[in-house]
N, C-alpha and C. Protein backbone atom coordinates (compact mmCIF):
# COMPACT_ATOMS: atom_id res chain seq x y z
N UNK A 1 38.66 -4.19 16.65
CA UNK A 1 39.56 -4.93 15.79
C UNK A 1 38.77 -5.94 14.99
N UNK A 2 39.08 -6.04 13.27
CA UNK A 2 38.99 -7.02 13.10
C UNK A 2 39.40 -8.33 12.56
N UNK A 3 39.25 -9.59 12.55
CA UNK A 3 39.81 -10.67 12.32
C UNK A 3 39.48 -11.12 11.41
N UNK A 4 40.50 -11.68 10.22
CA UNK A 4 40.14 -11.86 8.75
C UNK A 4 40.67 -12.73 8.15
N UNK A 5 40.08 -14.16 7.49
CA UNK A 5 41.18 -15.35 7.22
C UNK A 5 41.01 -15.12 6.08
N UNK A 6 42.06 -15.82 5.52
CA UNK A 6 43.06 -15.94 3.95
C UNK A 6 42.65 -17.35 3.32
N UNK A 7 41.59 -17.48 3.29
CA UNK A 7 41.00 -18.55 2.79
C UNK A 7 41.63 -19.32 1.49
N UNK A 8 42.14 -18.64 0.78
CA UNK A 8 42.93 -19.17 -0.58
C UNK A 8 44.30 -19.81 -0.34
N UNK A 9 44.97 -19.01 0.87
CA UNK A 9 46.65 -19.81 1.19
C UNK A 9 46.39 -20.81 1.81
N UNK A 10 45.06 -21.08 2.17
CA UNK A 10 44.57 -22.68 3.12
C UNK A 10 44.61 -23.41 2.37
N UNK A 11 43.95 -23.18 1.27
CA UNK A 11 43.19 -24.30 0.00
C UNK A 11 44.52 -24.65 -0.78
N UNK A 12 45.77 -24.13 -1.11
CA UNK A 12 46.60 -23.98 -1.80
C UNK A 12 47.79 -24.96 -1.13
N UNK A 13 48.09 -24.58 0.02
CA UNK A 13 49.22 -25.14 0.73
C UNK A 13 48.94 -26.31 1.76
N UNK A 14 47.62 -26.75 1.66
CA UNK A 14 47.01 -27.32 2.82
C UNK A 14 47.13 -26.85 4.11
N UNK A 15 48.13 -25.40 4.86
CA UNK A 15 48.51 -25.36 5.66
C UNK A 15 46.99 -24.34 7.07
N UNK A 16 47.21 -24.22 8.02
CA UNK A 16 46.24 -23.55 8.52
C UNK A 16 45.99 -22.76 8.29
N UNK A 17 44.76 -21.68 7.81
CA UNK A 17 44.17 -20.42 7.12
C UNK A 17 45.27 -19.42 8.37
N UNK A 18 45.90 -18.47 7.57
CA UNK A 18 46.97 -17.01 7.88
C UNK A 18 45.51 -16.41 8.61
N UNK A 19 45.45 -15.69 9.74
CA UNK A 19 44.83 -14.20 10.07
C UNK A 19 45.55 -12.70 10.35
N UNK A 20 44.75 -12.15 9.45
CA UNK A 20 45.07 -10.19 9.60
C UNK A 20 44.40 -9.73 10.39
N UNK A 21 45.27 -9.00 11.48
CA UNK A 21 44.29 -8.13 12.46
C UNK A 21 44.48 -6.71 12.19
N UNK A 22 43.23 -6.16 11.89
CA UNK A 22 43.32 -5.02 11.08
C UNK A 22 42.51 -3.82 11.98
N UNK A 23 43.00 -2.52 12.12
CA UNK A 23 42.93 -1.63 12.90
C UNK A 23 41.66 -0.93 12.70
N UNK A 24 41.04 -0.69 13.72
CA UNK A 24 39.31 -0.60 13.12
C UNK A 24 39.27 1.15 12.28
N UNK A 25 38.33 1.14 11.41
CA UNK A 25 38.35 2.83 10.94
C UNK A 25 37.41 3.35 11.81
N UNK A 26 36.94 3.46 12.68
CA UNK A 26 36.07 4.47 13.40
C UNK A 26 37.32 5.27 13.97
N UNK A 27 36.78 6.50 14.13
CA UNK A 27 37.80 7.58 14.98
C UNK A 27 37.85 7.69 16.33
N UNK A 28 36.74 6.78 16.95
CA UNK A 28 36.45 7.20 18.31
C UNK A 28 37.73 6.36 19.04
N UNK A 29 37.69 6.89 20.18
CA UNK A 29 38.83 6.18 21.14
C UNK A 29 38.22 5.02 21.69
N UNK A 30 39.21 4.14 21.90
CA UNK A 30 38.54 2.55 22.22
C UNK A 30 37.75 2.67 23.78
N UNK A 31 37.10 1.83 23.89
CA UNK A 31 36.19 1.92 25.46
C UNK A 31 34.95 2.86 25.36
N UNK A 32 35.01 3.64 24.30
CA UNK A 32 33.79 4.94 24.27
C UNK A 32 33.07 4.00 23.28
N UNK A 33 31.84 4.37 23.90
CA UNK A 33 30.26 3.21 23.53
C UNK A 33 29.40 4.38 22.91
N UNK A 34 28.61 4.45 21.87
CA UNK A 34 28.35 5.25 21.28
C UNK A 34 26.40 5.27 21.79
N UNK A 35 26.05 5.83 22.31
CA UNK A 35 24.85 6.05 23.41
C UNK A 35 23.36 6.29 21.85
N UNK A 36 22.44 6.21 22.38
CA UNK A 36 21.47 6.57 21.12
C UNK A 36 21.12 7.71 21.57
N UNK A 37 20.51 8.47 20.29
CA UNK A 37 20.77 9.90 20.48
C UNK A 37 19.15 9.99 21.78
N UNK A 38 19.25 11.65 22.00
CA UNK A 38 18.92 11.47 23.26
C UNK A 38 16.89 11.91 22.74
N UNK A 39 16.51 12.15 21.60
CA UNK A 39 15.64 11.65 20.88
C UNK A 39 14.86 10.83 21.24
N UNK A 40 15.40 9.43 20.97
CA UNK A 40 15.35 7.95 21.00
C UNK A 40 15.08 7.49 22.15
N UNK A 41 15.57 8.11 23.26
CA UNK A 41 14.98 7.48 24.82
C UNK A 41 13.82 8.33 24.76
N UNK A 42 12.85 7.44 25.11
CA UNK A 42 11.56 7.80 25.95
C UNK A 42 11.21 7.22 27.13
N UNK A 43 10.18 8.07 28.36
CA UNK A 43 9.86 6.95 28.91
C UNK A 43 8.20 6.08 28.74
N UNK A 44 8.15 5.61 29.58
CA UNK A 44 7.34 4.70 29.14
C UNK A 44 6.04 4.89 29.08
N UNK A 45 5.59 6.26 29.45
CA UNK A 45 4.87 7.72 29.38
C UNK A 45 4.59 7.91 28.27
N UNK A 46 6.14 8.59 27.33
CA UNK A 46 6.31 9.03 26.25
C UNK A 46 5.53 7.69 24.96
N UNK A 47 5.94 6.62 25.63
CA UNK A 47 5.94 5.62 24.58
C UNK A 47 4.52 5.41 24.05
N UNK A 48 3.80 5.35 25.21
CA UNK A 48 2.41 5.21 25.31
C UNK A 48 1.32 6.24 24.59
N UNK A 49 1.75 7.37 24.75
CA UNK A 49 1.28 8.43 24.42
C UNK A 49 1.33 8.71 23.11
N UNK A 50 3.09 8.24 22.32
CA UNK A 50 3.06 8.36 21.33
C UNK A 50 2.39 6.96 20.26
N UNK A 51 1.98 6.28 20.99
CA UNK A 51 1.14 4.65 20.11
C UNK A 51 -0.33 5.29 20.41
N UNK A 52 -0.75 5.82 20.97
CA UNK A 52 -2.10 6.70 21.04
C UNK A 52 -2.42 7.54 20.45
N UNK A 53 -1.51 8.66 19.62
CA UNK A 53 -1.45 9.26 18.93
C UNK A 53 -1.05 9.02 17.59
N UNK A 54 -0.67 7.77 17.06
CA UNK A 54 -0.26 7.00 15.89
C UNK A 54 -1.54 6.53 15.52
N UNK A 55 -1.92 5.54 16.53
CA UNK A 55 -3.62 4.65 16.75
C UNK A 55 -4.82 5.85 16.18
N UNK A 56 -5.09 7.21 16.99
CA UNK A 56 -5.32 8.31 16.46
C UNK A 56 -5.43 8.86 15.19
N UNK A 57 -4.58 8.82 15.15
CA UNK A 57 -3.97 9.43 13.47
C UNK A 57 -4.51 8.17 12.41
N UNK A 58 -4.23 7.13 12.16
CA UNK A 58 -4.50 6.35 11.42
C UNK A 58 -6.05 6.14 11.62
N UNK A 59 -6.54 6.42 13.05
CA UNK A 59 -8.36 5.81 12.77
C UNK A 59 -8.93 6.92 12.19
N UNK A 60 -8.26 8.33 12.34
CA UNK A 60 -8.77 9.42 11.48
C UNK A 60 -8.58 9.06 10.36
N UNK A 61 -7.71 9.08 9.53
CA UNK A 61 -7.27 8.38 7.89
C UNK A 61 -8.35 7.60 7.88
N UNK A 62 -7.83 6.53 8.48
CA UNK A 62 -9.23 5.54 7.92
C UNK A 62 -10.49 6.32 7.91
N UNK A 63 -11.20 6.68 8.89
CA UNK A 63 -12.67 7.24 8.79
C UNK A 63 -12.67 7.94 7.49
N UNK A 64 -11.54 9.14 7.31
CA UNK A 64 -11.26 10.00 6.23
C UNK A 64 -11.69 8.88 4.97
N UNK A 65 -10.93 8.33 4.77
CA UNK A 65 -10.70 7.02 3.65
C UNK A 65 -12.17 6.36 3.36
N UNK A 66 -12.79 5.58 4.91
CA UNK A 66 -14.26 5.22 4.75
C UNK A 66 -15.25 6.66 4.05
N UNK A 67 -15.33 7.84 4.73
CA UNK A 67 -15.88 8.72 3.94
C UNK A 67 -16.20 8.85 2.59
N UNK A 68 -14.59 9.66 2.52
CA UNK A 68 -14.54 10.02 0.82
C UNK A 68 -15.44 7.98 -0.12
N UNK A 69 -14.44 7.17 0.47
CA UNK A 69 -15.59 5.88 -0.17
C UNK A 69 -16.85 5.87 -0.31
N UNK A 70 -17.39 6.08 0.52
CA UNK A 70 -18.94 6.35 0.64
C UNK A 70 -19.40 7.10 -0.43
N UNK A 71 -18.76 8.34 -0.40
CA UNK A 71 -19.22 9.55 -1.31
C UNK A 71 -19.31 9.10 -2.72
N UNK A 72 -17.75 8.34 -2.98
CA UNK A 72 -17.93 8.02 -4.74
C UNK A 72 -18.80 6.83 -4.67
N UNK A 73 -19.54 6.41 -3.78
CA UNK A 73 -19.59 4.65 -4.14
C UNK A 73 -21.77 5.47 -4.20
N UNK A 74 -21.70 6.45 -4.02
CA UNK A 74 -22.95 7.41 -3.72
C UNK A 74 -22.83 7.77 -5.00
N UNK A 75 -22.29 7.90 -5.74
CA UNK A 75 -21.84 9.08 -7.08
C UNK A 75 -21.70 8.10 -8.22
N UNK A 76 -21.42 6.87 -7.78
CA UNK A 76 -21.18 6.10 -9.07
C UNK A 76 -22.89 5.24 -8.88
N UNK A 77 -23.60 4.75 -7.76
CA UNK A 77 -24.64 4.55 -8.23
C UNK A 77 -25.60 5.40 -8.46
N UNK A 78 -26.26 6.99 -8.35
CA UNK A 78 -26.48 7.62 -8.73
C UNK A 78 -26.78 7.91 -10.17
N UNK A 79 -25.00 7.52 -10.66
CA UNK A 79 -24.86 7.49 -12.60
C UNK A 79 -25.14 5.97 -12.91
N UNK A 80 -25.20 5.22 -12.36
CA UNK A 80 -25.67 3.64 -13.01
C UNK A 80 -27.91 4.10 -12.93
N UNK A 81 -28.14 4.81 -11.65
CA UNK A 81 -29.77 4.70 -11.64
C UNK A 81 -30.01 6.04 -13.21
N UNK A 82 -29.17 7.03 -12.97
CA UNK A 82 -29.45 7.42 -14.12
C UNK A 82 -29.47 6.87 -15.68
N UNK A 83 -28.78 5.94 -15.35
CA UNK A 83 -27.99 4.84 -16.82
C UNK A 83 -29.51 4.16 -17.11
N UNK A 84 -29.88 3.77 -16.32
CA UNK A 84 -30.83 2.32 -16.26
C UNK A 84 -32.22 3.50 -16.75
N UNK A 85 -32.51 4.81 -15.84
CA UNK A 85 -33.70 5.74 -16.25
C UNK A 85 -33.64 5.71 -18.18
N UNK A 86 -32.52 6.52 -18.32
CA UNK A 86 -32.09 6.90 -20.00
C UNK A 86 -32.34 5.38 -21.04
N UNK A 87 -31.66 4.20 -20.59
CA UNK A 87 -32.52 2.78 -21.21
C UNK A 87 -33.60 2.31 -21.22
N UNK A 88 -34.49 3.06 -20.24
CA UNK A 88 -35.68 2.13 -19.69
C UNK A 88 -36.29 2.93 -20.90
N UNK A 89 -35.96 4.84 -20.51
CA UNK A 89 -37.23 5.27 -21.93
C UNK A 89 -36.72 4.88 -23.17
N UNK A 90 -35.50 4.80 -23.57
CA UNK A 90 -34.72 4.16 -24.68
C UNK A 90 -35.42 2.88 -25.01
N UNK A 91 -35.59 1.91 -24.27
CA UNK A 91 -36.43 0.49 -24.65
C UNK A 91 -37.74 0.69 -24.78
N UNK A 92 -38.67 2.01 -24.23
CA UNK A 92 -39.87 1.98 -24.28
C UNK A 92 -40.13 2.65 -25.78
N UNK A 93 -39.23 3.42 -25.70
CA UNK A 93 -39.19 3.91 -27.52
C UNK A 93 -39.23 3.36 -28.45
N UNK A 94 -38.26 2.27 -28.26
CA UNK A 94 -38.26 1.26 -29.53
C UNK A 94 -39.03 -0.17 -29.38
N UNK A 95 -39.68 -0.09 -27.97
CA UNK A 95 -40.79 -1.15 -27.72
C UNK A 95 -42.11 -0.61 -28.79
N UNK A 96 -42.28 0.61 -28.76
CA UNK A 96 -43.38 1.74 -29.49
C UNK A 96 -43.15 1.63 -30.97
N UNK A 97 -42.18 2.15 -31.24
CA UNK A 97 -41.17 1.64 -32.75
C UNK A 97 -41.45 0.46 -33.30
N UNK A 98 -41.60 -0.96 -32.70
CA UNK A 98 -41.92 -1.64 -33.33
C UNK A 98 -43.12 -2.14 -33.43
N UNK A 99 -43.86 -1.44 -32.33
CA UNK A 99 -45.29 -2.26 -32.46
C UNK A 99 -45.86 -1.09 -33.90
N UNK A 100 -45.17 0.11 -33.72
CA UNK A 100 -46.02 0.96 -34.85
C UNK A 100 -45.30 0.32 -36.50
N UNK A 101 -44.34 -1.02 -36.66
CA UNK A 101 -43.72 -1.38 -37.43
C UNK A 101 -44.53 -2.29 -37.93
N UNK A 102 -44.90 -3.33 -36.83
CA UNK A 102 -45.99 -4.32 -37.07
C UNK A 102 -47.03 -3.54 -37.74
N UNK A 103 -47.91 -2.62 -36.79
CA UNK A 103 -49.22 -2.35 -37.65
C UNK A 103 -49.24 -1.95 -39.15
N UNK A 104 -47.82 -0.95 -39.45
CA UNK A 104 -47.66 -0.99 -40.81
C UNK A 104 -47.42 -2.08 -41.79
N UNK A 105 -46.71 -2.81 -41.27
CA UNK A 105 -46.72 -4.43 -42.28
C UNK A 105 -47.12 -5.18 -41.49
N UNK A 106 -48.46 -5.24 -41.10
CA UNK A 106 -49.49 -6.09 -40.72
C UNK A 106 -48.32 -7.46 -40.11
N UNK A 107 -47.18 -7.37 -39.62
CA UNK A 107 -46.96 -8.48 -38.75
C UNK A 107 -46.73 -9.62 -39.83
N UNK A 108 -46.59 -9.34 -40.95
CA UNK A 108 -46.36 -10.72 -42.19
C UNK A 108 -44.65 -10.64 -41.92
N UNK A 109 -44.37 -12.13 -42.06
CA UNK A 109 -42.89 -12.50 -42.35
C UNK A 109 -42.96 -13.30 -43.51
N UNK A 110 -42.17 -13.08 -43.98
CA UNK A 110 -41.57 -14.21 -45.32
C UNK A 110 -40.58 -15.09 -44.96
């Protein structure tokens, strides 16, 4: 059952808030307690076993997770040492470039 005040005929009449007792909508017959399904019980066996196998599962993921990390973090410096190889002869080129710039105009500035 439930119990429900009329909050507005209080405020209105000054008189004590009215209550409706109103017939519950569940279908079940009164006194019947509705049990958790039978799923939901474990014992304390079950419980254990299944936080061991959660614990499990997630330190695999993770390792999984640390892995694959490793791999790109392997793959992206790899392409930065290649980056830095391709500039180094790139700067030695145009280190060459300009000294053969100087010898042609003898190094004069205006």
């Amino acid at each position: 059952m439930a119990v429900t005040g009329d909050e507005t005929e209080f405020a209105a009449t000054g008189d004590m808030p009215t209550y409706q007792i109103r017939t519950p909508t569940s279908s079940l017959p009164q006194g019947v307690v509705m049990a958790a399904s039978p799923g939901s019980l474990h014992s304390p066996q079950q419980l254990a076993d299944e936080v061991t196998r959660k614990r499990e599962h997630r330190l695999m993921k993770n390792r999984d997770a640390a892995k694959e990390c490793r791999r790109r973090k392997k793959e992206y410096v790899k392409c930065l040492e290649s980056r830095v190889g391709m500039l180094e002869v790139q700067n030695k080129k145009l280190i060459e470039e300009l000294e053969s710039l100087k010898d042609i105009y003898g190094g004069k500035t205006n």
